[in-house]
C-alpha atoms as a PDB file:
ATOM      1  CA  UNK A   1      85.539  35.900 140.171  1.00  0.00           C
ATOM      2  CA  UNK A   2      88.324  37.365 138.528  1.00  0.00           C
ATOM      3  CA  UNK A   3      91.437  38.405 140.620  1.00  0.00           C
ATOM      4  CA  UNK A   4      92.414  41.846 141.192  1.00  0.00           C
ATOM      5  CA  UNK A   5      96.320  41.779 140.451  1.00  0.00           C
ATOM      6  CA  UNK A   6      95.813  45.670 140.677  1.00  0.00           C
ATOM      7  CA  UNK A   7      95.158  44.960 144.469  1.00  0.00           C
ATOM      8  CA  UNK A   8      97.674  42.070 144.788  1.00  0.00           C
ATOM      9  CA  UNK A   9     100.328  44.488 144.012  1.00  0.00           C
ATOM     10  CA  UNK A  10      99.066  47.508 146.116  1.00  0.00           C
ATOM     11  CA  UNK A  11      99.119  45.011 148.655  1.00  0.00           C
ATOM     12  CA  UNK A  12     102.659  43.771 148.326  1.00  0.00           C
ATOM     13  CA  UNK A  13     103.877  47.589 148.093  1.00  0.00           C
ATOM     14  CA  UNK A  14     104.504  47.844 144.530  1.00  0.00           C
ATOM     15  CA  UNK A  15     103.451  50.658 142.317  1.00  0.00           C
ATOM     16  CA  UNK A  16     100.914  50.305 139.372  1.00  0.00           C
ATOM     17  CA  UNK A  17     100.157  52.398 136.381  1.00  0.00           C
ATOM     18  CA  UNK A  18      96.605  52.862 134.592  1.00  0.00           C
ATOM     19  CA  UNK A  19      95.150  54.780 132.358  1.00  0.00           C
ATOM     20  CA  UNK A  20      91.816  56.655 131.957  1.00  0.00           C
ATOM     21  CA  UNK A  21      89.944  55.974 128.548  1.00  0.00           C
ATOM     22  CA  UNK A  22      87.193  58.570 128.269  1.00  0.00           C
ATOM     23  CA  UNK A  23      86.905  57.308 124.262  1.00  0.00           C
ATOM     24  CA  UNK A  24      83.597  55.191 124.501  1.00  0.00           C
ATOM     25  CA  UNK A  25      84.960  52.179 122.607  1.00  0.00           C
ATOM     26  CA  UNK A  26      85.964  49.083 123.427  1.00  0.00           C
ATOM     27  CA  UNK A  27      88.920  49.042 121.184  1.00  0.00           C
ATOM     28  CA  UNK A  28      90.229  52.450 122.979  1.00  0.00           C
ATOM     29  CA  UNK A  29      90.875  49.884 125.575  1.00  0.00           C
ATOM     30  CA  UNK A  30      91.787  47.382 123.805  1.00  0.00           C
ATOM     31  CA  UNK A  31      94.487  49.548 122.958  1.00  0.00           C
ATOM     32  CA  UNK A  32      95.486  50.259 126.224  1.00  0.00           C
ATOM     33  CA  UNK A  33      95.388  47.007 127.509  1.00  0.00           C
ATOM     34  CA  UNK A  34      97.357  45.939 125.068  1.00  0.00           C
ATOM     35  CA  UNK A  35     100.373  48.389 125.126  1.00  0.00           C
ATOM     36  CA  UNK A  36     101.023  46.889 129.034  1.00  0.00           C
ATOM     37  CA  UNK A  37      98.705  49.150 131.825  1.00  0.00           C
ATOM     38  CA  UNK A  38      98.349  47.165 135.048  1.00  0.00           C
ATOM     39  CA  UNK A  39      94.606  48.929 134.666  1.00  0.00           C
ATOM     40  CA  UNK A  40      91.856  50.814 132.569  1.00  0.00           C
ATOM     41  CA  UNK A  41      89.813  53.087 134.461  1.00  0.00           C
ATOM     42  CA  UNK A  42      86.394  53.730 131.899  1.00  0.00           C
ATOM     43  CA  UNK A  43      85.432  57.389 132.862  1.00  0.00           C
ATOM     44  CA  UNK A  44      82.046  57.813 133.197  1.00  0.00           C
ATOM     45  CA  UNK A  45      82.722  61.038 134.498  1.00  0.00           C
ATOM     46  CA  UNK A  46      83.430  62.767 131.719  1.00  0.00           C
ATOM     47  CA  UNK A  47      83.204  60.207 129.030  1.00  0.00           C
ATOM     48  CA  UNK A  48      80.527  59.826 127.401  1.00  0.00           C
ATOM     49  CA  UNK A  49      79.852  56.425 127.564  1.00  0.00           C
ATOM     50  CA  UNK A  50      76.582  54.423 128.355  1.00  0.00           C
ATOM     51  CA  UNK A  51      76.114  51.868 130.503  1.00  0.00           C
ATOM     52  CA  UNK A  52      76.163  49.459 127.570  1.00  0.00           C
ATOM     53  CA  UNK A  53      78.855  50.363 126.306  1.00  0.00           C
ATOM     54  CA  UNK A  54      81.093  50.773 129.910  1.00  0.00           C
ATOM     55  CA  UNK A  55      80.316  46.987 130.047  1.00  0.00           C
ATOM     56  CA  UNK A  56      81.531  46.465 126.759  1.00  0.00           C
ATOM     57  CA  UNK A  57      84.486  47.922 127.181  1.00  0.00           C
ATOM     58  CA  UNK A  58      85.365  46.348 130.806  1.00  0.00           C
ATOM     59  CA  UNK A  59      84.823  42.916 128.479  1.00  0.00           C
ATOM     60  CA  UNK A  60      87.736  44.610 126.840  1.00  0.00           C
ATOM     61  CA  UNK A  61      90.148  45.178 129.178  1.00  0.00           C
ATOM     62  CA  UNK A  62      89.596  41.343 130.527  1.00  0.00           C
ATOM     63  CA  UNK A  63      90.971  39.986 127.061  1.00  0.00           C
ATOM     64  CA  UNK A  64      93.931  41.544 127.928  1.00  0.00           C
ATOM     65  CA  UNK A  65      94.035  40.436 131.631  1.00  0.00           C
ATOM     66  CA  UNK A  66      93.619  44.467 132.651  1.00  0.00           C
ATOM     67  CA  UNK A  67      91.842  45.314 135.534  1.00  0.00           C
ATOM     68  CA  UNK A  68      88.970  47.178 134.657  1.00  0.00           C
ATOM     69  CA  UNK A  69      88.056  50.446 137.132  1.00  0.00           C
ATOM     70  CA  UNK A  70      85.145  52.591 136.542  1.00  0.00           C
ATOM     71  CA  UNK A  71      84.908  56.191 137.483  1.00  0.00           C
ATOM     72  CA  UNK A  72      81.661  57.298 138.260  1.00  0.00           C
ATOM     73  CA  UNK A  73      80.042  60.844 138.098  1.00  0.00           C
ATOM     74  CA  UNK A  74      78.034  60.295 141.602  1.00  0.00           C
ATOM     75  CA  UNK A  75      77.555  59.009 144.856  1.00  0.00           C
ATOM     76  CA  UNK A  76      74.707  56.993 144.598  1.00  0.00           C
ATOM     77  CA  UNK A  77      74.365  53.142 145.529  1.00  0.00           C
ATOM     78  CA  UNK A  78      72.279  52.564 142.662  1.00  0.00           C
ATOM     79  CA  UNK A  79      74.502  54.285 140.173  1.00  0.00           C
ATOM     80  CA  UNK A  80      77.852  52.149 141.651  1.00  0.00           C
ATOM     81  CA  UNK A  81      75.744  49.058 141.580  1.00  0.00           C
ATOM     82  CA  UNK A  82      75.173  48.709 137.873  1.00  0.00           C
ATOM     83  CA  UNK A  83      79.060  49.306 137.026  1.00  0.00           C
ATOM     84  CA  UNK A  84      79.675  46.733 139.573  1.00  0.00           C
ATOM     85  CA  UNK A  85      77.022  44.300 138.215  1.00  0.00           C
ATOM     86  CA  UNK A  86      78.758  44.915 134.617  1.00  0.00           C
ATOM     87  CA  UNK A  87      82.148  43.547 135.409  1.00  0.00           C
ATOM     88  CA  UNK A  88      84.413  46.068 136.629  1.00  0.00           C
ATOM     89  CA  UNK A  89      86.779  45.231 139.689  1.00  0.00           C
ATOM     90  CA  UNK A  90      86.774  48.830 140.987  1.00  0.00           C
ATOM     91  CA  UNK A  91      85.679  52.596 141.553  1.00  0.00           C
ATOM     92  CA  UNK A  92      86.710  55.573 141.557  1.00  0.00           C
ATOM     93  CA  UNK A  93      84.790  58.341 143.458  1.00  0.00           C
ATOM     94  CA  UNK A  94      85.694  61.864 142.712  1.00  0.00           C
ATOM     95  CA  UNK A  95      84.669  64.930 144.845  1.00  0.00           C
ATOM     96  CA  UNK A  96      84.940  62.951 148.000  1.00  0.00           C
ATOM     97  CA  UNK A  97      84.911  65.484 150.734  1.00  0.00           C
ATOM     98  CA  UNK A  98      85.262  63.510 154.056  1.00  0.00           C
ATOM     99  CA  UNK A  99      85.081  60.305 155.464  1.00  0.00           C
ATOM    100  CA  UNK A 100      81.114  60.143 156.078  1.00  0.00           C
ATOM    101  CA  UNK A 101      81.036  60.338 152.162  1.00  0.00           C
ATOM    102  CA  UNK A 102      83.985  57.715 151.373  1.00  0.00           C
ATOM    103  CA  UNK A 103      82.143  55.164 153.868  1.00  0.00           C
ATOM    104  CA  UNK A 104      79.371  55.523 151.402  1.00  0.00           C
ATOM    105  CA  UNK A 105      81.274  54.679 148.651  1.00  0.00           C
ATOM    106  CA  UNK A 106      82.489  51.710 150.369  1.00  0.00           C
ATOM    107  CA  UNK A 107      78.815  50.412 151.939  1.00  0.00           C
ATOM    108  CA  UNK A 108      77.690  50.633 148.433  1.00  0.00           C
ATOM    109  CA  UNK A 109      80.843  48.519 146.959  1.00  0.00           C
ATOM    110  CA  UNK A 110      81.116  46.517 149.622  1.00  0.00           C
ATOM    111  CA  UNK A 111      78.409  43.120 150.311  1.00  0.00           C
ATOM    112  CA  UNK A 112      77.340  42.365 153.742  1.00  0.00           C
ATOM    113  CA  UNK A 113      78.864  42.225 156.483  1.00  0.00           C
ATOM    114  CA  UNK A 114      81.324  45.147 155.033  1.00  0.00           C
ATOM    115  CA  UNK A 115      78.722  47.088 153.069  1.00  0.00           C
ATOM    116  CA  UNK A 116      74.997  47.268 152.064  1.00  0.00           C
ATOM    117  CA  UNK A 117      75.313  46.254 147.863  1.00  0.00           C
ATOM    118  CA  UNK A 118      72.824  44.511 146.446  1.00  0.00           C
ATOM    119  CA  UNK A 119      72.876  40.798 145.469  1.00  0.00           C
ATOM    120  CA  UNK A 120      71.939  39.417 142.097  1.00  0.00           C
ATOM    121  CA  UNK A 121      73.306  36.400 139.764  1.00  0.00           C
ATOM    122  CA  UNK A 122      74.973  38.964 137.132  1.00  0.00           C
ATOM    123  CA  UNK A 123      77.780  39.279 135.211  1.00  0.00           C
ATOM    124  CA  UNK A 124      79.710  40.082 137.661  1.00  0.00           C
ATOM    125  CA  UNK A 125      78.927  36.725 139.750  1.00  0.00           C
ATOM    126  CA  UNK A 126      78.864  34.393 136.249  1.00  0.00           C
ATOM    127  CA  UNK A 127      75.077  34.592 136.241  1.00  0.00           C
ATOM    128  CA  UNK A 128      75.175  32.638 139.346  1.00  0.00           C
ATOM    129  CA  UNK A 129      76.364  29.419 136.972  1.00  0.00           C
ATOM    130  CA  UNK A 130      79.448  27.535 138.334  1.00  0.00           C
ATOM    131  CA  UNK A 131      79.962  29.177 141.654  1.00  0.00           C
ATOM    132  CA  UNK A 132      77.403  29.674 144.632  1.00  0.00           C
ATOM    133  CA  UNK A 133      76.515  32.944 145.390  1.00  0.00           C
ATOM    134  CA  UNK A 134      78.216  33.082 148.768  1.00  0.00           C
ATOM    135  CA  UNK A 135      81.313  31.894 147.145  1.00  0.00           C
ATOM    136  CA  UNK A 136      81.328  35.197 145.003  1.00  0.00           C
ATOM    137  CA  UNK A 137      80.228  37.394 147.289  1.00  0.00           C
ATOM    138  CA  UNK A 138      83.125  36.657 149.829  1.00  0.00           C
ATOM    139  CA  UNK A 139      85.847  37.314 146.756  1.00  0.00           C
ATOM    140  CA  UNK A 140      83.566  40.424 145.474  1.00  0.00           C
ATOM    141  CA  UNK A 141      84.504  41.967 148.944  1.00  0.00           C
ATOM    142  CA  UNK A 142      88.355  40.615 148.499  1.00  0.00           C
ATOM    143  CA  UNK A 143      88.891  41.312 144.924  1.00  0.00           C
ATOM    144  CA  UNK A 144      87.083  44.534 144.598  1.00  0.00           C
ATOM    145  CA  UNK A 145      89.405  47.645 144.887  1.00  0.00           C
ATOM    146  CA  UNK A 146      87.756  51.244 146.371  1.00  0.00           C
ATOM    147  CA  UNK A 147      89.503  54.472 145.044  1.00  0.00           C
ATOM    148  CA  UNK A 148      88.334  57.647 146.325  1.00  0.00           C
ATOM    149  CA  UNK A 149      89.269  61.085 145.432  1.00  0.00           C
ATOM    150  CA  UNK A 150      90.082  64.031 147.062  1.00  0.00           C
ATOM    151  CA  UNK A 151      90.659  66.789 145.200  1.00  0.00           C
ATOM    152  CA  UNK A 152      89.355  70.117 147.569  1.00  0.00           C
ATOM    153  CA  UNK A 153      91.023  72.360 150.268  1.00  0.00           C
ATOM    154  CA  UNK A 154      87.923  70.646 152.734  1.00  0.00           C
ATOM    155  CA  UNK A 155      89.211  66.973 151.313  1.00  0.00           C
ATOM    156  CA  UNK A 156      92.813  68.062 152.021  1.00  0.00           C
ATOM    157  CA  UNK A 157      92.122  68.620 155.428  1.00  0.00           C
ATOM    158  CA  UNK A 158      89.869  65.749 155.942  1.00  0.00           C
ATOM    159  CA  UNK A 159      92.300  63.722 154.156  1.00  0.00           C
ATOM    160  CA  UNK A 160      93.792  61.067 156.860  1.00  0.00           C
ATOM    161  CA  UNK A 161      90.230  60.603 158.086  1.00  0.00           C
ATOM    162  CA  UNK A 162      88.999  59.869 154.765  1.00  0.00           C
ATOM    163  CA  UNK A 163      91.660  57.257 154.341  1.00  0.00           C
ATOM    164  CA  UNK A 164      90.785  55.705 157.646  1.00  0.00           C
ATOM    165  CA  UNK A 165      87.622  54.324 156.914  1.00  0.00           C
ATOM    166  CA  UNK A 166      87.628  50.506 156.623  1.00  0.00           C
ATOM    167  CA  UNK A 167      87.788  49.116 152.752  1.00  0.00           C
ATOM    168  CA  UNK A 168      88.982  52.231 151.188  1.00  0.00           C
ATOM    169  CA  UNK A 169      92.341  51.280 149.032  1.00  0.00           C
ATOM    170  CA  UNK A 170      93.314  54.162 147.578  1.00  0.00           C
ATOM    171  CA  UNK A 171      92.854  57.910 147.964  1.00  0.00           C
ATOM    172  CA  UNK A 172      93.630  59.513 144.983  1.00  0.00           C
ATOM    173  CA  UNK A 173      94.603  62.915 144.100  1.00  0.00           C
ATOM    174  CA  UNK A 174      93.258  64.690 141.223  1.00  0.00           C
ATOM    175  CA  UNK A 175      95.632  67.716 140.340  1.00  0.00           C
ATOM    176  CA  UNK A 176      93.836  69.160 137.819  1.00  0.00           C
ATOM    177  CA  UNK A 177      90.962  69.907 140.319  1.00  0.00           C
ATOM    178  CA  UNK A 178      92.460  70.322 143.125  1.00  0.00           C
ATOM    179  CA  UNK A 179      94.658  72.985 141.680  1.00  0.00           C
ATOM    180  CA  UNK A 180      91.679  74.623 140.063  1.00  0.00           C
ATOM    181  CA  UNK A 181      89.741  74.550 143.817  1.00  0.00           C
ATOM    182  CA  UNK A 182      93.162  76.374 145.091  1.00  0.00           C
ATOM    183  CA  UNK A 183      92.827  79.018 142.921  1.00  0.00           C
ATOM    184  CA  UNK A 184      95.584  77.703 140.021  1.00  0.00           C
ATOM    185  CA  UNK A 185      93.286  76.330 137.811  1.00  0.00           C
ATOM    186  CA  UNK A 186      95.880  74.568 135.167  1.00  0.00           C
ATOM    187  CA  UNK A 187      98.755  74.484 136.861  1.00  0.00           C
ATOM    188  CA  UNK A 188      99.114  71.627 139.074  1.00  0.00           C
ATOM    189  CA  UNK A 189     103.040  71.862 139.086  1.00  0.00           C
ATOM    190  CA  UNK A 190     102.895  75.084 140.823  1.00  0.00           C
ATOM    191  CA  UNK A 191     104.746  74.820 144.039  1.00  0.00           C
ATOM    192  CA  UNK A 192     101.905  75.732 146.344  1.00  0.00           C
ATOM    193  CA  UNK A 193      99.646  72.509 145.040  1.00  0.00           C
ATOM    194  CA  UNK A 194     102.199  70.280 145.036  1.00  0.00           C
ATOM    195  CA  UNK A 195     102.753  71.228 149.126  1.00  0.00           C
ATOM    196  CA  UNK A 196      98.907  70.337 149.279  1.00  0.00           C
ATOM    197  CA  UNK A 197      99.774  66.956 147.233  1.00  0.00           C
ATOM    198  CA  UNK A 198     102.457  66.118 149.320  1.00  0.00           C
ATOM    199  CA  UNK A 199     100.391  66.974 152.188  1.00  0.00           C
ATOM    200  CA  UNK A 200      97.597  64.591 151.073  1.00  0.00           C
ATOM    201  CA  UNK A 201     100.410  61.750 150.841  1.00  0.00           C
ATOM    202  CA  UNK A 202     101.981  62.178 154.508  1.00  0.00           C
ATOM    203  CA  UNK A 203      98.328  61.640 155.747  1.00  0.00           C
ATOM    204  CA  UNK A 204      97.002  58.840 153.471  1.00  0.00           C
ATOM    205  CA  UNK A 205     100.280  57.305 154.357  1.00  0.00           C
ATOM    206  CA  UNK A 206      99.541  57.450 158.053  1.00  0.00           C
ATOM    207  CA  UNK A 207      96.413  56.199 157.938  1.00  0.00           C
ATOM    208  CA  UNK A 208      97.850  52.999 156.353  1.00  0.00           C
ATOM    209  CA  UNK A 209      96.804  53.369 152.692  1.00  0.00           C
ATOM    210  CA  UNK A 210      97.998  54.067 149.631  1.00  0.00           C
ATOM    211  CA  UNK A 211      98.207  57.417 147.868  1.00  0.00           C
ATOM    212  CA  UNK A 212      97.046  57.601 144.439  1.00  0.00           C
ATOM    213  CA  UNK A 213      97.555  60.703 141.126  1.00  0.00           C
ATOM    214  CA  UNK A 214      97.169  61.463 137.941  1.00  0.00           C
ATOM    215  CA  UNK A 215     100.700  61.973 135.954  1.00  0.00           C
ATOM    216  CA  UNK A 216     101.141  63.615 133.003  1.00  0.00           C
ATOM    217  CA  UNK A 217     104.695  62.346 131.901  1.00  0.00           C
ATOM    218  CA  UNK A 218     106.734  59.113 133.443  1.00  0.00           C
ATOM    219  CA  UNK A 219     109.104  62.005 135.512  1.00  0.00           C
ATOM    220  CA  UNK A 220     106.315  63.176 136.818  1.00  0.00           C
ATOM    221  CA  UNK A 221     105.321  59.813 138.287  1.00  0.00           C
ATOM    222  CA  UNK A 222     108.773  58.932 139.177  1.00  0.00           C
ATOM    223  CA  UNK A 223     108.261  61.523 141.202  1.00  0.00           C
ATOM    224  CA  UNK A 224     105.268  60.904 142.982  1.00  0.00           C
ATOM    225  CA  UNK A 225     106.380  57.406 143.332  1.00  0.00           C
ATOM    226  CA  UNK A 226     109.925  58.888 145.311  1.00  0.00           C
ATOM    227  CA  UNK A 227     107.275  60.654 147.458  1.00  0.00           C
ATOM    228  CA  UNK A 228     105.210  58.101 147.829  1.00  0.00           C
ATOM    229  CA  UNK A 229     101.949  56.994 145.444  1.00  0.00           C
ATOM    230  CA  UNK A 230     101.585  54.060 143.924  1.00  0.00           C
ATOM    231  CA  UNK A 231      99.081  54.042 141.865  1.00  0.00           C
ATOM    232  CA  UNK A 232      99.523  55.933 139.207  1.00  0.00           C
ATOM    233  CA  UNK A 233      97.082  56.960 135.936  1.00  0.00           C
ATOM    234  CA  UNK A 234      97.550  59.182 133.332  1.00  0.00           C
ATOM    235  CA  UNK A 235      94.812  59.878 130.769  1.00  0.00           C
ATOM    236  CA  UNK A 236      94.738  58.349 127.063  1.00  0.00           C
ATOM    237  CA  UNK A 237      94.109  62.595 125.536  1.00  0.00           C
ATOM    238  CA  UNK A 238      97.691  63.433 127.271  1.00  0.00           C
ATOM    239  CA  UNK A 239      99.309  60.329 125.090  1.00  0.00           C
ATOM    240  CA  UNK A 240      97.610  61.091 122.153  1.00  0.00           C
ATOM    241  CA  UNK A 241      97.120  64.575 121.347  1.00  0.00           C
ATOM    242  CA  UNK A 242     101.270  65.433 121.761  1.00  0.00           C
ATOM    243  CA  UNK A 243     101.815  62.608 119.383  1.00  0.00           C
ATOM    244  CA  UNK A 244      99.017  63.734 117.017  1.00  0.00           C
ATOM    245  CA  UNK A 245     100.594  67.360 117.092  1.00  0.00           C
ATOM    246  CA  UNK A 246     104.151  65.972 116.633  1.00  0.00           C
ATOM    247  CA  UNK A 247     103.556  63.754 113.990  1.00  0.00           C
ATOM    248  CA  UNK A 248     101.350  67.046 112.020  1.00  0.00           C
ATOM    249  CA  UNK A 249     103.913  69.101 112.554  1.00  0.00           C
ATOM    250  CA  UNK A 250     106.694  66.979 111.768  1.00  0.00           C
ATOM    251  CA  UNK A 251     104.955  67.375 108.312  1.00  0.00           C
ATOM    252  CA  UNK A 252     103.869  70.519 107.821  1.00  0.00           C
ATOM    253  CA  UNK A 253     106.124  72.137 110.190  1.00  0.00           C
ATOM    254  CA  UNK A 254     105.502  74.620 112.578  1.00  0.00           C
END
């Protein structure tokens, strides 16, 4: 199985940066990849991409030697299984809301003895050609990296707990929601979410793990590296539409 140098690093305390492609194509990751993220996470949250095509573009990130992370819409074994099957070396799970929830994440990402996933020769194990089945399944549970999100005033406060349970990596903040479920929906620099966010870090901190966020600019994740995260993501719309608008108007002007 591939290794997870997103993981190796988490592990060894140092940060890494990712992006989210929600543009269903391959090359959008390509792209990506290319230009030096430590990851791609494919959103099947609120891309529109098919299951087809999330495998073809985790095949993309791997030519590049990026670790691909899928997020996924919902909480359902079944659902995390496929993406799993297809290749990618990680979830993320928004809308996590406490730590009965994350443990389901984790029993569905996880093979036995550390979780209930299914076993099959697929992609994700080489078609069972070259490496016996017990072989993969022991790095599958080593390599594979579980992100969970919290993102509501009830995740907030459940927040150390969440980070508790065995085999979750990362608990990631998502400011965009979470300052929308605080009542500032788009503005995630206002003072009183970034209290909550720093409040999320002291506790997934304490628990041992590492605190994850979404940055919008590289100051912005300088800071939340200062205070803590480290892993950081920003998505591939907040790169390209400034540029797009810069490089109109530097035509047409204003």
């Amino acid at each position: 199985m591939r290794k997870n140098t997103v993981k190796a690093s988490l592990v060894a305390g140092e940060p890494v940066v990712g992006c989210f492609v929600t543009i269903p194509a391959p090359t959008a990751v390509e792209v990506a990849a290319a230009a030096g993220f430590d990851f791609i996470i494919i959103d099947a949250e609120h891309g529109s991409a098919d299951l087809e095509t999330v495998e073809n573009m985790i095949r993309a990130a791997e030519t590049f030697d990026c670790v691909p992370i899928v997020r996924i819409a919902v909480n359902q074994p079944q659902v995390i299984l496929r993406y799993l099957d297809a290749g990618a070396l990680g979830v993320q799970m928004p809308q996590i809301q406490n730590a009965t929830e994350a443990k389901r994440v984790v029993d569905a990402v996880k093979y036995r003895p550390f979780g209930r996933r299914g076993l099959a020769s697929i992609r994700a194990a080489r078609y069972g050609i070259g490496v016996p089945l017990g072989r993969y399944v022991q790095e599958a549970n080593e390599e594979t990296l579980v992100v969970v999100h919290v993102e509501t005033p009830e995740a907030v406060a459940e927040a150390e707990a969440i980070a508790r349970v065995p085999g979750v990596d990362v608990v990631f903040v998502g400011p965009t929601d979470l300052s929308y479920s605080l009542g500032y929906p788009g503005e995630p620099m206002r003072s009183e979410v970034q209290s909550v966010i720093h409040k999320v870090f002291t506790a997934v901190l304490a628990a041992g793990k590492v605190p994850g966020i979404w940055a919008g600019s590289p100051e912005s994740a300088r800071n939340y590296v200062a205070r803590g995260a480290r892993y950081i993501a920003v998505t591939e719309r907040s790169l390209i539409v400034p540029a797009f608008q810069a490089f109109v108007k530097g035509i047409k002007g204003a």
